[in-house]
Protein backbone atom coordinates (compact mmCIF):
# COMPACT_ATOMS: atom_id res chain seq x y z
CA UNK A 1 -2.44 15.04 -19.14
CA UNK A 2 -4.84 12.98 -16.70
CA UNK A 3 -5.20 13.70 -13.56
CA UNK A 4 -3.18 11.04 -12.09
CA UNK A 5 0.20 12.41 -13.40
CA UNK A 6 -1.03 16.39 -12.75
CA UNK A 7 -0.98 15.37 -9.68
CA UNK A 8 2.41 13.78 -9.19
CA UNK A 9 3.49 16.30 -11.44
CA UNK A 10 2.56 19.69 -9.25
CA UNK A 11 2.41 17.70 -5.92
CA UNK A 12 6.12 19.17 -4.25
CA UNK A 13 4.83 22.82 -5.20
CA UNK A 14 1.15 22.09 -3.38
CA UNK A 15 0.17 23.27 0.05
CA UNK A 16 0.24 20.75 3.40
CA UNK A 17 -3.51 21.05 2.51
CA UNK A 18 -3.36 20.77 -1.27
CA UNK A 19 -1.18 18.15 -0.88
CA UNK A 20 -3.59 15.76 1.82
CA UNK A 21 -6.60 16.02 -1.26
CA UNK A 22 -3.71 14.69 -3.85
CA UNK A 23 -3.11 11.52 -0.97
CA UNK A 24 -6.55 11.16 -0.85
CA UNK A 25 -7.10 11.35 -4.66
CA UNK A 26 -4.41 8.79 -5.92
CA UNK A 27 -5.40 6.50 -2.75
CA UNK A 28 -9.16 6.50 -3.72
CA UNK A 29 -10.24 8.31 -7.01
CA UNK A 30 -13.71 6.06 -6.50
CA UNK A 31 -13.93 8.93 -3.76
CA UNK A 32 -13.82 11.57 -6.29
CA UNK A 33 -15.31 10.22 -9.00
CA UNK A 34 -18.40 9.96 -7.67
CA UNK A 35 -19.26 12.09 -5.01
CA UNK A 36 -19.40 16.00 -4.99
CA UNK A 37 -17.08 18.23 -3.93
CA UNK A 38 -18.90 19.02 -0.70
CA UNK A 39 -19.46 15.63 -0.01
CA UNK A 40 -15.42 14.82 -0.52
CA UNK A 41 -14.44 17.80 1.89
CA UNK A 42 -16.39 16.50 4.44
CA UNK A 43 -15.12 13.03 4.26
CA UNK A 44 -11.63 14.31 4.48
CA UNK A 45 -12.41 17.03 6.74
CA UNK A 46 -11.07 20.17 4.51
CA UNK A 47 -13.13 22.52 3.25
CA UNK A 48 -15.06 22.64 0.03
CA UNK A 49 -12.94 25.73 -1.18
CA UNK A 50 -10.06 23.98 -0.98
CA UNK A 51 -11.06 20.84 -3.22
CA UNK A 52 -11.80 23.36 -5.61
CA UNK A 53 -8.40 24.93 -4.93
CA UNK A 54 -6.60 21.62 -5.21
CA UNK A 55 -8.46 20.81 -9.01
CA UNK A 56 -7.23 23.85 -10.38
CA UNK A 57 -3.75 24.01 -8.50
CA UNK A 58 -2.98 20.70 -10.62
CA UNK A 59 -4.51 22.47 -13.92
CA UNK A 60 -7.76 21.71 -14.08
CA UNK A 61 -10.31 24.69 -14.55
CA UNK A 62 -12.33 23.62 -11.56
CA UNK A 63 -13.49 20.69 -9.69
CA UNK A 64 -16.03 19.61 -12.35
CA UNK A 65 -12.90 18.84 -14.85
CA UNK A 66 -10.89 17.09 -12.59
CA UNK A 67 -14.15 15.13 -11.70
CA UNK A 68 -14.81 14.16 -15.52
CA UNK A 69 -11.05 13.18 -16.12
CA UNK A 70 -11.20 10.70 -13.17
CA UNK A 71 -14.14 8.81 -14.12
CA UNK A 72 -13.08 9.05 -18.00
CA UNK A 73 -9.63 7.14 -16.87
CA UNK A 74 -11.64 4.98 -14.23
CA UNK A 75 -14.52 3.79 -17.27
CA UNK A 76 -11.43 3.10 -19.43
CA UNK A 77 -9.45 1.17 -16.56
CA UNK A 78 -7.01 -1.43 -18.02
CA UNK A 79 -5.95 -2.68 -21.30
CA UNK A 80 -6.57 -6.24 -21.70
CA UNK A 81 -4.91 -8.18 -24.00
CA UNK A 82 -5.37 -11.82 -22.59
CA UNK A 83 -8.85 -11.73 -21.38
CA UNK A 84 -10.43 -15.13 -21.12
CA UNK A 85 -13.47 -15.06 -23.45
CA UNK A 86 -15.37 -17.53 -20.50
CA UNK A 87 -14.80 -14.70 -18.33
CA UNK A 88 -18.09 -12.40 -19.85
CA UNK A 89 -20.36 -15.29 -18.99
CA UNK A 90 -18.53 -15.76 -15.62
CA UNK A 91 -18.77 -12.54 -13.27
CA UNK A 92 -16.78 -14.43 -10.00
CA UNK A 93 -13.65 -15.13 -12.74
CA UNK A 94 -14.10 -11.55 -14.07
CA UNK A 95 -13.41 -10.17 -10.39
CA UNK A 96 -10.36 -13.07 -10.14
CA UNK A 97 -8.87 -12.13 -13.72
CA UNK A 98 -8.51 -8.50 -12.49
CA UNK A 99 -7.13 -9.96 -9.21
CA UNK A 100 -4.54 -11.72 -11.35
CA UNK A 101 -3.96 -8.65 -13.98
CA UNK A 102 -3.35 -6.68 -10.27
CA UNK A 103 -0.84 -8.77 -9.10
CA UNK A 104 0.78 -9.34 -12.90
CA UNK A 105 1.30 -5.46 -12.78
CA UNK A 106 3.03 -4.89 -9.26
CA UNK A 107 5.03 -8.16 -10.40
CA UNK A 108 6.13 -5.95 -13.34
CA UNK A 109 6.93 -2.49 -11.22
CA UNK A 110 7.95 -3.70 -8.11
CA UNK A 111 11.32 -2.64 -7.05
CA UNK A 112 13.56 -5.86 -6.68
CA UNK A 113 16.16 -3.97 -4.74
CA UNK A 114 13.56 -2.64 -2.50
CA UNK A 115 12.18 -6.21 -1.75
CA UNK A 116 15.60 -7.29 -1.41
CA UNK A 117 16.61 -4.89 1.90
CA UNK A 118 12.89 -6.14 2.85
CA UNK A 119 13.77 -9.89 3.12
CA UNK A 120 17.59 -9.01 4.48
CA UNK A 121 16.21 -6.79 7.45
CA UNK A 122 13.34 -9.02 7.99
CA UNK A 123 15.74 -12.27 8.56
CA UNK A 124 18.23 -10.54 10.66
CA UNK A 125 16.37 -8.37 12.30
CA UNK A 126 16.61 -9.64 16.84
CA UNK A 127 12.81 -8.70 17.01
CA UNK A 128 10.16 -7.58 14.44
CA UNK A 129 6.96 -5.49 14.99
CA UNK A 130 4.03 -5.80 12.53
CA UNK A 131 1.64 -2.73 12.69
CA UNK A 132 -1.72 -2.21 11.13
CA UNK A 133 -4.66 -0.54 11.77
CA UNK A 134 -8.40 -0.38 10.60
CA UNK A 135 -7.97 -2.15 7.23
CA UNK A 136 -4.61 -3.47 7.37
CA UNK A 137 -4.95 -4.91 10.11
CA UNK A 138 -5.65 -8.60 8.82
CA UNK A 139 -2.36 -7.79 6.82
CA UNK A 140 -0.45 -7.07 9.44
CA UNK A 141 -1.56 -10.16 11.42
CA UNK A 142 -1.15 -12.47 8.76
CA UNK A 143 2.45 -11.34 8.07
CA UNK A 144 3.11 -11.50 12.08
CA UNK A 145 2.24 -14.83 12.50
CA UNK A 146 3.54 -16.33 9.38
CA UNK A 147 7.08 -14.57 9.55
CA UNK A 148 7.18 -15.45 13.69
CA UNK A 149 6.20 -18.88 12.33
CA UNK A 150 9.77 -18.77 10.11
CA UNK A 151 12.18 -16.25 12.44
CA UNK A 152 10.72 -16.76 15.85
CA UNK A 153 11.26 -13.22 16.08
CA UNK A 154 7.89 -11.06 14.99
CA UNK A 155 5.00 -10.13 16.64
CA UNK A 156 2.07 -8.30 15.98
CA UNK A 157 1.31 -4.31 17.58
CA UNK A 158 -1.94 -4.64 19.55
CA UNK A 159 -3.53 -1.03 19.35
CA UNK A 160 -5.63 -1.94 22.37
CA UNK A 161 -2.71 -3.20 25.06
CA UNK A 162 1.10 -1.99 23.91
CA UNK A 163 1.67 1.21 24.58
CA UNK A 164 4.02 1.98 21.74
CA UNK A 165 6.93 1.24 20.31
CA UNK A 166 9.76 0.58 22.73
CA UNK A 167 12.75 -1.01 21.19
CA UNK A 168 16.09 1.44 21.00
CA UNK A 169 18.25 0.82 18.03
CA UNK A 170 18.67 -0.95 14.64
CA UNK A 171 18.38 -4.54 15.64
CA UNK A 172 14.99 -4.05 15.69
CA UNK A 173 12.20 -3.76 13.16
CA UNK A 174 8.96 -1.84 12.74
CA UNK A 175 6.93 -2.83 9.35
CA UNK A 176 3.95 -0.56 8.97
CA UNK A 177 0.94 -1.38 6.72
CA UNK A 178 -0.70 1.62 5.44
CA UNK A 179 -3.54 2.03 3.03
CA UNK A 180 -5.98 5.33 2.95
CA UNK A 181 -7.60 6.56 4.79
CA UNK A 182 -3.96 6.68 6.96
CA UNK A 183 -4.32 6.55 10.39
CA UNK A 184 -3.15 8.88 12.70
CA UNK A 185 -1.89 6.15 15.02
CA UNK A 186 0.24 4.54 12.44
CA UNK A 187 1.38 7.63 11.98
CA UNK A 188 2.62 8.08 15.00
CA UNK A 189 4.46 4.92 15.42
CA UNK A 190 6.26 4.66 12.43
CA UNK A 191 7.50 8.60 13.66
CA UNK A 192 8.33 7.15 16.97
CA UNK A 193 10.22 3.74 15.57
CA UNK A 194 12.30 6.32 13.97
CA UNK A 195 13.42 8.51 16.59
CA UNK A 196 14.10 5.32 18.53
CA UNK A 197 16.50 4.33 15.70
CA UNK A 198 14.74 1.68 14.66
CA UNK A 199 14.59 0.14 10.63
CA UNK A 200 11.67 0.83 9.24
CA UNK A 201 9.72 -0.52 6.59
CA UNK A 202 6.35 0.53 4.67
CA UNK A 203 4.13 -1.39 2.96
CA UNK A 204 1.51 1.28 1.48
CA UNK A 205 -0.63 2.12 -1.21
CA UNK A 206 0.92 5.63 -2.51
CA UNK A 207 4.46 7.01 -2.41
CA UNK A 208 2.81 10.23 -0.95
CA UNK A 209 1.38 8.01 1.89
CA UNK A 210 2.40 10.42 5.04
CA UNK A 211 4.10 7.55 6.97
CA UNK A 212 6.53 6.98 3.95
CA UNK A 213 8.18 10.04 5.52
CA UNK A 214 9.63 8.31 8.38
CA UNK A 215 10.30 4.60 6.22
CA UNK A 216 13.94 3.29 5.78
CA UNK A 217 12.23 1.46 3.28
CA UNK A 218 9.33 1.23 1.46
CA UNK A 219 7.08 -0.51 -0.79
CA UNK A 220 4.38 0.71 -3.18
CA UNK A 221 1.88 -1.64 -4.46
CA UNK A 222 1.13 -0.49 -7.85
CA UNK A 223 -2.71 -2.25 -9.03
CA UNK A 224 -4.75 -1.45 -6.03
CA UNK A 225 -5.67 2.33 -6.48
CA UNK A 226 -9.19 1.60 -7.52
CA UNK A 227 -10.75 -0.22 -4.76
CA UNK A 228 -10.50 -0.76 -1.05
CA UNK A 229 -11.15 -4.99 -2.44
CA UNK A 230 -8.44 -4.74 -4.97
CA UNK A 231 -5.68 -4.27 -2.22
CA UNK A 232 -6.27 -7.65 -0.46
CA UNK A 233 -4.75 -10.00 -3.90
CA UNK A 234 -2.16 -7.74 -4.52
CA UNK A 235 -0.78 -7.20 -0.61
CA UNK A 236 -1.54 -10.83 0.01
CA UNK A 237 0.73 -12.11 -3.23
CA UNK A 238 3.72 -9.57 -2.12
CA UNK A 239 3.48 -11.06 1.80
CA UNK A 240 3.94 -14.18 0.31
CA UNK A 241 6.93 -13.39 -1.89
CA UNK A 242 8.62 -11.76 0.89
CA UNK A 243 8.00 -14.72 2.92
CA UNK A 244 8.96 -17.43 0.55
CA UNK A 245 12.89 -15.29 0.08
CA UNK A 246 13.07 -14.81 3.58
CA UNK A 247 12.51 -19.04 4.23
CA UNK A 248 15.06 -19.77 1.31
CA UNK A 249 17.69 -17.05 2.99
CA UNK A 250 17.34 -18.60 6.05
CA UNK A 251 17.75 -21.89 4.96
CA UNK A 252 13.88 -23.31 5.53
CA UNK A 253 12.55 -23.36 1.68
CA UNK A 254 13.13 -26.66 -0.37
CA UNK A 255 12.90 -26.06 -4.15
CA UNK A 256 11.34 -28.87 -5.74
CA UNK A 257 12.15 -29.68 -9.60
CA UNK A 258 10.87 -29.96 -12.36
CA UNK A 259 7.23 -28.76 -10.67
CA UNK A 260 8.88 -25.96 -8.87
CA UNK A 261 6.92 -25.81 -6.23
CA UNK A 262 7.71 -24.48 -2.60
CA UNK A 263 7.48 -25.83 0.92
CA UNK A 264 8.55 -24.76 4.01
CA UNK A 265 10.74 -27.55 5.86
């Protein structure tokens, strides 16, 4: 069994610690793959002992196996059945055709009910709060100002000046981007948006993200596992289809036949 489903498989029985190096590991196997296990404890700030702990907790005989079945899986990476034979002489449309493979995949396993409660909330929500920090960030900002631009309604958590979130109840919104390494600080809001009773709603990476905890909602984007890069086309595609439902349910998307293209009024 690869080490991808070992992990899911044993991950309720594991530790608090065992279970923060099987985040890390489905967030960023690159990370394990390829650097040693002394190296990975530091950059997660555990303990060598316990890495080693973690490989064979899952059912590996030690870190060196788990290590080998990552980058086995990695080297294999997807199956490709519509490649474009241009693409071998073309190394910029090799990156784009795994963008669009990505996307094609969370198209396939994303949760329509899920997306649906996303794009109710989101257009009846009185105010919305977009948080991000360190690498989702520019996600969060781009989804503030867009979906402000449509419900008048969202802004954008400024780590630097607001001092948390403030809004009591359930007419208000907190959507949380969260990719690994999770910050503490998005941590802590999504916790606090709770307790204040407001919706929340995740956008991360892994369903054993730490702020999924505290989500009403949540969102898994299935595709960008591999790399830090390989989250941008994927997040980027599911903004917009949240966007583009939540114009048409609020009565601000045209549908144009036969092209079917989109515009917002």
């Amino acid at each position: 069994m690869p080490y991808r489903e070992r992990t899911e498989q044993h991950y309720d029985s594991l530790t608090l610690g065992l279970k923060k190096v099987g985040e890390a590991l489905l967030a960023n196997p690159i990370l394990f793959a390829t650097r040693s296990a002394k190296q990975i404890a530091e950059v997660l700030g555990v303990s060598e002992t316990m890495i080693v702990r973690f490989s064979k907790a899952i059912g590996f005989d030690g870190f060196g196996e788990l290590q080998k079945d990552i980058q086995q899986t990695l080297l294999a990476g997807p199956v490709v059945t519509d490649e474009n034979p241009g693409d071998h002489e073309n190394p910029f449309g090799q990156v784009m055709s795994s963008d669009v493979r990505n996307i094609q995949k969370a198209a396939a396993e994303m949760e329509a009910a899920v997306a649906g409660r996303f794009v109710d909330i989101l257009a009846e929500s009185e105010t919305v709060q977009v948080v991000g920090y360190y690498q989702s960030f520019p996600f969060a900002h781009w989804f503030a100002f867009l979906l402000n631009t449509l419900t008048g309604t969202a802004s954008l958590y400024r780590p630097e000046t607001d001092i948390g979130i403030i809004k009591q109840g359930s007419d208000h919104c907190v959507v949380i981007f969260s990719y690994y390494r999770y910050a503490m600080g998005t941590i802590r809001l999504a916790e606090e948006a709770r307790n204040n009773g407001n919706l929340v709603l995740v956008i991360t990476d892994s369903s054993h993200s730490p702020v999924v905890r505290y989500a009403d909602h949540t969102l898994v984007l299935p595709g960008a596992e591999r790399s830090v890069l390989e989250k941008g086309p994927v997040t980027f595609s599911v903004m917009n289809t949240l966007l583009l439902h939540i114009a048409k349910t609020l009565g601000k998307l045209d549908f144009i036949n036969p092209a079917n293209q989109y515009y917002v009024k």
